[in-house]
PDB file of N, CA and C in Angstrom:
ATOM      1  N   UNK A   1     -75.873  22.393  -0.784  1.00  0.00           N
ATOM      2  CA  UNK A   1     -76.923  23.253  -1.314  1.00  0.00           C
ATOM      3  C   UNK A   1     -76.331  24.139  -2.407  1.00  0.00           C
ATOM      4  N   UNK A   2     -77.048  24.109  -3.639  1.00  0.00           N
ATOM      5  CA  UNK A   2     -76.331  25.511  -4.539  1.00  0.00           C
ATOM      6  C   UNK A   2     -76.366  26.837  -3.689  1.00  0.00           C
ATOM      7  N   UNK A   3     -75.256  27.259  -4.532  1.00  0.00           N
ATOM      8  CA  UNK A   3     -75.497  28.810  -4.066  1.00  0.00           C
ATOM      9  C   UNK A   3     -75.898  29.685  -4.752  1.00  0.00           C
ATOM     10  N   UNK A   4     -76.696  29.664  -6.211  1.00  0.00           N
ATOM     11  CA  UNK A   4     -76.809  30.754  -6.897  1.00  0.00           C
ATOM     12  C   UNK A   4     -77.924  30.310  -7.580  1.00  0.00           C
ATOM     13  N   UNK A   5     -78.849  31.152  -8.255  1.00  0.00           N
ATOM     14  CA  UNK A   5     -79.768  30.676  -9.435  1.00  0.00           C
ATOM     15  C   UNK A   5     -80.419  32.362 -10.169  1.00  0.00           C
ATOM     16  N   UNK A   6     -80.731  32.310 -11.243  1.00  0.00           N
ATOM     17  CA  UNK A   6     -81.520  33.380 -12.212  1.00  0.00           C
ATOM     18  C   UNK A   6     -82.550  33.386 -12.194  1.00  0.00           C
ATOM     19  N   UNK A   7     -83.626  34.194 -12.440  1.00  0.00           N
ATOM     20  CA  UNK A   7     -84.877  34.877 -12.781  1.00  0.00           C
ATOM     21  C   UNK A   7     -84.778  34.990 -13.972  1.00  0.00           C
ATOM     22  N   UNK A   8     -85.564  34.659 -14.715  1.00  0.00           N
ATOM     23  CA  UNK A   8     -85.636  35.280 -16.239  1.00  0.00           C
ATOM     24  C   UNK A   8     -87.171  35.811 -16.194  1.00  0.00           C
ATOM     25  N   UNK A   9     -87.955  37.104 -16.387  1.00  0.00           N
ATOM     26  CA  UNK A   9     -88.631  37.404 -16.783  1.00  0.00           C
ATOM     27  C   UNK A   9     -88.844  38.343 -17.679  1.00  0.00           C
ATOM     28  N   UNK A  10     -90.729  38.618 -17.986  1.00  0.00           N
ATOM     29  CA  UNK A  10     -90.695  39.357 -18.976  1.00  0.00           C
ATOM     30  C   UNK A  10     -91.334  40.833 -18.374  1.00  0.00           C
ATOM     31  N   UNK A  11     -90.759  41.757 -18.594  1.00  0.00           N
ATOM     32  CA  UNK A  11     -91.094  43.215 -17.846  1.00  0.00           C
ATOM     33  C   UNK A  11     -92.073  43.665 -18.664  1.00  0.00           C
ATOM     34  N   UNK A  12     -92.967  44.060 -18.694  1.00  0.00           N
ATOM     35  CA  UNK A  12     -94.090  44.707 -19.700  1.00  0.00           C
ATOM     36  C   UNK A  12     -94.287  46.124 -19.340  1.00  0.00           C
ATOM     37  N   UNK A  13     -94.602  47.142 -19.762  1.00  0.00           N
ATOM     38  CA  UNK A  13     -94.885  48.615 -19.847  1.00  0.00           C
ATOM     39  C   UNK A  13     -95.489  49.207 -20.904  1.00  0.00           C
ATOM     40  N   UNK A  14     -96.888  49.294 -20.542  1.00  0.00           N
ATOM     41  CA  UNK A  14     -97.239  49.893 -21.882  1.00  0.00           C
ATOM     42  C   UNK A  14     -96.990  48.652 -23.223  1.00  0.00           C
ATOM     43  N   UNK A  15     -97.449  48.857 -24.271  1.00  0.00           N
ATOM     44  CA  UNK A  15     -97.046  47.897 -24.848  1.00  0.00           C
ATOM     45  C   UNK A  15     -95.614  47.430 -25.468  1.00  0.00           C
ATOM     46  N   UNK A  16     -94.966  47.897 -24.396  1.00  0.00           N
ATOM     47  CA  UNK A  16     -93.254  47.268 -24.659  1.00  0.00           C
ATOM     48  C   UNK A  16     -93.276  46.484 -23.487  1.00  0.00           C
ATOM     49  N   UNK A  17     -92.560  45.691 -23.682  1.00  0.00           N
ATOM     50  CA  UNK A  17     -92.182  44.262 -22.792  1.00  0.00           C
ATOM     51  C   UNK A  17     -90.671  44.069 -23.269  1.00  0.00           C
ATOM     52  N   UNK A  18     -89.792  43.826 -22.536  1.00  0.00           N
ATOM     53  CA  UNK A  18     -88.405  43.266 -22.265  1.00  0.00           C
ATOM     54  C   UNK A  18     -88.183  42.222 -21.464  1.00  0.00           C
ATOM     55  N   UNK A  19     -87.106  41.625 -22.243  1.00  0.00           N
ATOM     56  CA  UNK A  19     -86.567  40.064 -20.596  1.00  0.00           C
ATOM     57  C   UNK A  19     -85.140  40.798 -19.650  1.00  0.00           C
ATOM     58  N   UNK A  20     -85.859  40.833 -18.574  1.00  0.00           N
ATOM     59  CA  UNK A  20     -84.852  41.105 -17.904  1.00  0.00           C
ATOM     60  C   UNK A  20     -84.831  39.771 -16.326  1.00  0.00           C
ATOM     61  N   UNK A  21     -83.462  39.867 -16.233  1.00  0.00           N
ATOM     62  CA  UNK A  21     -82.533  38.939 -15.228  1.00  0.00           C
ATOM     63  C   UNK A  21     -82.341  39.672 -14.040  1.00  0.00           C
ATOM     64  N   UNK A  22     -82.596  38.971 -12.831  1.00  0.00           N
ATOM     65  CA  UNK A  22     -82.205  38.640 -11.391  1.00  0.00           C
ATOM     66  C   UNK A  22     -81.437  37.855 -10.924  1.00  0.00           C
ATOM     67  N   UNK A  23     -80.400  37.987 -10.558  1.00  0.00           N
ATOM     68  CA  UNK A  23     -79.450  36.820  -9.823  1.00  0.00           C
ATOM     69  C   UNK A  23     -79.882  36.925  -8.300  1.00  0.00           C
ATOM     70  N   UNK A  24     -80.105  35.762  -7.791  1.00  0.00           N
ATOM     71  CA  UNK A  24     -80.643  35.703  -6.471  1.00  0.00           C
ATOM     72  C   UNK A  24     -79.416  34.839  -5.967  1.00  0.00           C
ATOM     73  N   UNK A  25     -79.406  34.818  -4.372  1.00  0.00           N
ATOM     74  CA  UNK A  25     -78.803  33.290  -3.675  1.00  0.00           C
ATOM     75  C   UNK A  25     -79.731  32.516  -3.247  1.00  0.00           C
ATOM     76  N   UNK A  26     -79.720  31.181  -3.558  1.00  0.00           N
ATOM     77  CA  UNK A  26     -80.110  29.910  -2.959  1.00  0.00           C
ATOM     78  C   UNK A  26     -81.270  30.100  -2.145  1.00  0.00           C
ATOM     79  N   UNK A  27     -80.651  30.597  -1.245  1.00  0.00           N
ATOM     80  CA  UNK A  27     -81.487  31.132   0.206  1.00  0.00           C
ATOM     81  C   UNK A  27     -82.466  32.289   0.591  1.00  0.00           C
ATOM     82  N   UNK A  28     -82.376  32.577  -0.733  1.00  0.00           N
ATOM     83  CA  UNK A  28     -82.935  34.095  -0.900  1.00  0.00           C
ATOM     84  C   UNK A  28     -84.866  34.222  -0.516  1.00  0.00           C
ATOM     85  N   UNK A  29     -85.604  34.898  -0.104  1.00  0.00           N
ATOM     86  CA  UNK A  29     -86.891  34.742   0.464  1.00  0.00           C
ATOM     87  C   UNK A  29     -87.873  34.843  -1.101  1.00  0.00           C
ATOM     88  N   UNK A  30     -86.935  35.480  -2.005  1.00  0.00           N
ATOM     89  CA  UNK A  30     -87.619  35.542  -3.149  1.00  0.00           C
ATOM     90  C   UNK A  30     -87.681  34.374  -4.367  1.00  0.00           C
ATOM     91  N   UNK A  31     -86.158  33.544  -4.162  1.00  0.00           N
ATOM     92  CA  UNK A  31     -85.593  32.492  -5.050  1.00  0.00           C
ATOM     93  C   UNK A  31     -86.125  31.536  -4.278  1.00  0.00           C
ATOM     94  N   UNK A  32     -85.821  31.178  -3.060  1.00  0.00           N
ATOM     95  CA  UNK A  32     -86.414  29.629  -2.197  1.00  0.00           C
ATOM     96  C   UNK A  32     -85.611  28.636  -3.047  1.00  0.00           C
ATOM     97  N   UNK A  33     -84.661  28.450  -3.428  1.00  0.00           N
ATOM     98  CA  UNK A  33     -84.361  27.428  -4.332  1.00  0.00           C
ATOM     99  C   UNK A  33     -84.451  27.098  -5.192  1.00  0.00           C
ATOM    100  N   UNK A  34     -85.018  28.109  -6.028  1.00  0.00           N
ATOM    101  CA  UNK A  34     -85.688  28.424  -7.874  1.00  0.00           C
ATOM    102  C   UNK A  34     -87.066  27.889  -7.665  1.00  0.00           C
ATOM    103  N   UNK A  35     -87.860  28.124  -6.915  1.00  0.00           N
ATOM    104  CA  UNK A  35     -89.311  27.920  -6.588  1.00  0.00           C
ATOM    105  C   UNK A  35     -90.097  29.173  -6.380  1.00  0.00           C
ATOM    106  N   UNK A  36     -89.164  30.159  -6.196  1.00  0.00           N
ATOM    107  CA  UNK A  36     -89.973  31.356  -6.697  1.00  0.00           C
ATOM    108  C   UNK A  36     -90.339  31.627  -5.004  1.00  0.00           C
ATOM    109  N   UNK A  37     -91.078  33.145  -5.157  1.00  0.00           N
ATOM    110  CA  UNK A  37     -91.794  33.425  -4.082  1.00  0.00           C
ATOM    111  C   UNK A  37     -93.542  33.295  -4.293  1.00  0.00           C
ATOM    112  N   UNK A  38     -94.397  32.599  -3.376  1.00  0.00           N
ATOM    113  CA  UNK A  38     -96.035  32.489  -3.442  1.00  0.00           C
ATOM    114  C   UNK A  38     -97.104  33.225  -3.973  1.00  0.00           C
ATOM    115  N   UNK A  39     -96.356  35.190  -4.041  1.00  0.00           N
ATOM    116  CA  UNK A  39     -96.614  35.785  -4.308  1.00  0.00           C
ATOM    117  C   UNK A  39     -96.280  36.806  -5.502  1.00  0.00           C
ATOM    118  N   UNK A  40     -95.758  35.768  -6.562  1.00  0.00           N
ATOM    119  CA  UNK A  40     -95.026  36.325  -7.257  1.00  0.00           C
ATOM    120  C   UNK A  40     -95.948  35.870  -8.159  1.00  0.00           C
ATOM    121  N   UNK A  41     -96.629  37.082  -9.035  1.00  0.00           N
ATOM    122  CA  UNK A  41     -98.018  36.523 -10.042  1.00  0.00           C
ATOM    123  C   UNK A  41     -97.149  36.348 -11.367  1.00  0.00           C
ATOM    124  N   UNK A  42     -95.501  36.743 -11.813  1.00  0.00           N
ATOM    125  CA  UNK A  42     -94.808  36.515 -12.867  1.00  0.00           C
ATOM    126  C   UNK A  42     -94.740  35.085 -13.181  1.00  0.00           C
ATOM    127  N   UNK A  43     -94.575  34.496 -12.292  1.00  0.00           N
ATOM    128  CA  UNK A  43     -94.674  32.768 -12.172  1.00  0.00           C
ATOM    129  C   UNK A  43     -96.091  32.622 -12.771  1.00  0.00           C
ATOM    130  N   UNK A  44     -97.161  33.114 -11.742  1.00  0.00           N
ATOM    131  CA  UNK A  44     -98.234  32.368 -11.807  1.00  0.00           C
ATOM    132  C   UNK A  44     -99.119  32.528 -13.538  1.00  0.00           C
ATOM    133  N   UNK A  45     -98.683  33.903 -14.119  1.00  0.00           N
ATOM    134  CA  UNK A  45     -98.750  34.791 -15.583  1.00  0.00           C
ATOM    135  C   UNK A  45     -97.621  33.432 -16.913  1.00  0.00           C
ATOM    136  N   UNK A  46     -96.866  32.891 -16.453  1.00  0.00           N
ATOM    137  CA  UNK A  46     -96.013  32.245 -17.420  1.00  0.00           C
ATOM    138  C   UNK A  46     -95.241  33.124 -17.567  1.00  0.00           C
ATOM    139  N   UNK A  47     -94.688  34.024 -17.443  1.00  0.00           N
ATOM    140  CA  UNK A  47     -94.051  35.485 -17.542  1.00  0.00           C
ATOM    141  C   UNK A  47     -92.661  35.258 -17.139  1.00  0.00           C
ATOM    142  N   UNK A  48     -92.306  34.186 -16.240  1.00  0.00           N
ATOM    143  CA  UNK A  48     -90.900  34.578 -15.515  1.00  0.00           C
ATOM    144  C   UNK A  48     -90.660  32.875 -15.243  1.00  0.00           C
ATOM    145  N   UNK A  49     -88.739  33.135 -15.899  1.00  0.00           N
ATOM    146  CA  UNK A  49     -88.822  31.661 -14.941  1.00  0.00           C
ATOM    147  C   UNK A  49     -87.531  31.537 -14.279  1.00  0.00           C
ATOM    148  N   UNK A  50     -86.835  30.369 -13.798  1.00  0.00           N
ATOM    149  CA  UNK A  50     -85.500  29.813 -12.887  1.00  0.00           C
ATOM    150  C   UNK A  50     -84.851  29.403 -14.066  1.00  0.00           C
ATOM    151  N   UNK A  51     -83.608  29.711 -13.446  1.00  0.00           N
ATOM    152  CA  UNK A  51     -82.237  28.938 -14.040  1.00  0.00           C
ATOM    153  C   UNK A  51     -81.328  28.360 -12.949  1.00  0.00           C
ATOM    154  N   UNK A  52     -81.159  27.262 -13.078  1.00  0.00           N
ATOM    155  CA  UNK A  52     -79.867  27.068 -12.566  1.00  0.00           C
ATOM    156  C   UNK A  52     -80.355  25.573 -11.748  1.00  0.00           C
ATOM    157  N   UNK A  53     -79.641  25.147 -10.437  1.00  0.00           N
ATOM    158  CA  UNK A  53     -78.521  25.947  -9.642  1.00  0.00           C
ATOM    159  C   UNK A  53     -77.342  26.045 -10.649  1.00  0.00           C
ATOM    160  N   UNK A  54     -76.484  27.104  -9.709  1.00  0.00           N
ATOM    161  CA  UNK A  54     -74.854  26.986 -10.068  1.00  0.00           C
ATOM    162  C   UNK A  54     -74.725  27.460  -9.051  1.00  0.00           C
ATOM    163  N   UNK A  55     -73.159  26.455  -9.150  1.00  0.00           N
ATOM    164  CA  UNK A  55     -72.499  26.873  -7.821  1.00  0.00           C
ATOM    165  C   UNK A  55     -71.590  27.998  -7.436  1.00  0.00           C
ATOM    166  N   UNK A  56     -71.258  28.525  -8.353  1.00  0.00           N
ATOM    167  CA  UNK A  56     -70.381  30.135  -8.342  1.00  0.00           C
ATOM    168  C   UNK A  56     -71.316  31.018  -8.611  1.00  0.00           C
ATOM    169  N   UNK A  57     -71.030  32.003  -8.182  1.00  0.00           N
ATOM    170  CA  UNK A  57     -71.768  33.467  -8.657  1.00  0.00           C
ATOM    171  C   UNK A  57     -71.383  33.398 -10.395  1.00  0.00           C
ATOM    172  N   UNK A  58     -69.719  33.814 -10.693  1.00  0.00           N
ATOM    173  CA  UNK A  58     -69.617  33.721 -12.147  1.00  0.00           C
ATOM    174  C   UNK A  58     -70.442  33.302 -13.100  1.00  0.00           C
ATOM    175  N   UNK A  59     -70.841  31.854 -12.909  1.00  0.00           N
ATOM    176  CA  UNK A  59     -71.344  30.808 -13.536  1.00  0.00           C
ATOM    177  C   UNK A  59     -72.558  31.480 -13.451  1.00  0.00           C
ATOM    178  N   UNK A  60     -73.534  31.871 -12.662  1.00  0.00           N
ATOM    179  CA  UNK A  60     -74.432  32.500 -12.542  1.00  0.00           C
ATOM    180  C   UNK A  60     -74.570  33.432 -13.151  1.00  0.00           C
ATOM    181  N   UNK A  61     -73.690  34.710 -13.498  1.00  0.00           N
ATOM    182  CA  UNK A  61     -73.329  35.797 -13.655  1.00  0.00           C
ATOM    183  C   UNK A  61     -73.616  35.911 -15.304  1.00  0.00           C
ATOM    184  N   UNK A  62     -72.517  34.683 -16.053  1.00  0.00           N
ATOM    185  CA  UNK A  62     -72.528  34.407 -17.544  1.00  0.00           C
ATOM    186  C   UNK A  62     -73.838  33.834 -17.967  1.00  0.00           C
ATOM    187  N   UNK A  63     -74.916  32.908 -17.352  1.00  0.00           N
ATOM    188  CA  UNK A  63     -75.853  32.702 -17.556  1.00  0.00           C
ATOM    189  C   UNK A  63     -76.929  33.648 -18.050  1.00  0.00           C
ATOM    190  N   UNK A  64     -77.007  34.422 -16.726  1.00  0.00           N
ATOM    191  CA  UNK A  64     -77.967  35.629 -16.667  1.00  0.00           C
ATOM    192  C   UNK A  64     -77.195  36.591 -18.024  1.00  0.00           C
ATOM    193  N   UNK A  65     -76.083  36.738 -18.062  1.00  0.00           N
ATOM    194  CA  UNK A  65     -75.658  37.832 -19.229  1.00  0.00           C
ATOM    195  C   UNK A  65     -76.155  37.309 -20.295  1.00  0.00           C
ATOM    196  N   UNK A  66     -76.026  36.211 -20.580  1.00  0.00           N
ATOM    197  CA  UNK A  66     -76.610  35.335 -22.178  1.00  0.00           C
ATOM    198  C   UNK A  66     -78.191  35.795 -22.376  1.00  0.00           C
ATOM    199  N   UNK A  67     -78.654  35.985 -21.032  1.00  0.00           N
ATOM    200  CA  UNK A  67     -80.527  36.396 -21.588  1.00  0.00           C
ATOM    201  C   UNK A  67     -80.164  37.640 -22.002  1.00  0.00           C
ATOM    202  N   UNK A  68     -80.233  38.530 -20.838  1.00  0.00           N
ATOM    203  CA  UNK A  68     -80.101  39.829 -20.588  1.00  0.00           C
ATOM    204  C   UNK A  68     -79.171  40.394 -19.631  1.00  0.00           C
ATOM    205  N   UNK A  69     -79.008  41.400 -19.433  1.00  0.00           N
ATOM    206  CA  UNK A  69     -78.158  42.382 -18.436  1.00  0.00           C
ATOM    207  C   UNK A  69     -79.309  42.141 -17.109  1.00  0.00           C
ATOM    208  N   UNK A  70     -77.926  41.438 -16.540  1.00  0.00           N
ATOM    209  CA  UNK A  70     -78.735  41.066 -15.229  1.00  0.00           C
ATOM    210  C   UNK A  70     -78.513  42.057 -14.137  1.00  0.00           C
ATOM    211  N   UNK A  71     -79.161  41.852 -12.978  1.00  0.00           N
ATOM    212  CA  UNK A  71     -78.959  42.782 -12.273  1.00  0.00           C
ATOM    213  C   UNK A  71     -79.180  41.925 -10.790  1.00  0.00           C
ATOM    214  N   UNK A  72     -78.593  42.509  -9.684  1.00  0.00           N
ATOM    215  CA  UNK A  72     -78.276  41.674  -8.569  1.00  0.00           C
ATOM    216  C   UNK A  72     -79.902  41.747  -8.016  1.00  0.00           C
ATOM    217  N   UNK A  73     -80.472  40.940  -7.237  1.00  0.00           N
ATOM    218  CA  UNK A  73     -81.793  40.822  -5.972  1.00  0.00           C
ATOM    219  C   UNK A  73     -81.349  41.915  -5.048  1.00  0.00           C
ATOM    220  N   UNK A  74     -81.976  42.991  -4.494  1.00  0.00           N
ATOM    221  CA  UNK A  74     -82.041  43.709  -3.790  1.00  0.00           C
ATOM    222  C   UNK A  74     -82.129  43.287  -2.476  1.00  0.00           C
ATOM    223  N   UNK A  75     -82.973  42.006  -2.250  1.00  0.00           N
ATOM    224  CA  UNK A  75     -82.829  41.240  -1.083  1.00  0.00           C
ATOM    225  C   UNK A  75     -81.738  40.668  -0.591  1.00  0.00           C
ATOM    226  N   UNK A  76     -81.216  39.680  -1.441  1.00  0.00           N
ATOM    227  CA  UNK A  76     -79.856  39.164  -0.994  1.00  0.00           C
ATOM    228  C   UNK A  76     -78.728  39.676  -1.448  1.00  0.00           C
ATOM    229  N   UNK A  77     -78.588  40.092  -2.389  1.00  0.00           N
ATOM    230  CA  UNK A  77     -77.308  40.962  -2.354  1.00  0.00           C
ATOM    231  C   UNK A  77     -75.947  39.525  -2.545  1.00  0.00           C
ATOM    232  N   UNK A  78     -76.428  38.427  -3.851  1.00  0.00           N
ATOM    233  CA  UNK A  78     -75.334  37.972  -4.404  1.00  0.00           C
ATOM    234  C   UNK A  78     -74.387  38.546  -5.018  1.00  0.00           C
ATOM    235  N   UNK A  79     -74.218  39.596  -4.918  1.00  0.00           N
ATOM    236  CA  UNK A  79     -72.508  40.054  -5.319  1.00  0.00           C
ATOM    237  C   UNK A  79     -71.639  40.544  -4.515  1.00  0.00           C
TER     238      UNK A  79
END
C-alpha cells in the first residue's frame, strides 16, 4: 500500500483564492487513498485535487513544496 499522497486545493476568501497543500497518509479518513473524503464539497466544486501515491514522506514532502507550502493533515499527523 503507498504511504503518502497530497491535496492540492484552492482556498478562496473573499475574493482572494490561494493553492494550498495537505500531506495526508494513505490511510488517512480524509485521503482514503487519494479518493478524498464523501464530504468534501472541494472535490465535488473542481476546487481540490490528489497527488501521488509516494512512498516516502520526502517524496511527498518535495511534491507538495513544488505547488505550495504544504502543511501536515491534522488527522493523521504524516510527519
Amino acid at each position: 500500500m503507498p504511504g503518502f499522497f497530497v491535496y492540492e486545493y484552492v482556498h478562496k476568501e473573499g475574493r482572494r483564492a490561494e493553492v494550498r497543500t495537505v500531506l495526508h497518509r494513505a490511510e488517512c479518513r480524509w485521503c482514503r487513498e487519494g479518493r478524498g473524503h464523501p464530504l468534501n464539497p472541494g472535490l465535488k466544486l473542481g476546487l481540490g485535487r490528489w497527488h501521488g501515491p509516494f512512498d516516502a514522506y520526502p517524496a511527498a514532502l518535495s511534491a507538495a513544496d513544488a505547488i505550495a507550502a504544504p502543511r501536515c493533515c491534522q488527522a493523521c499527523h504524516p510527519a
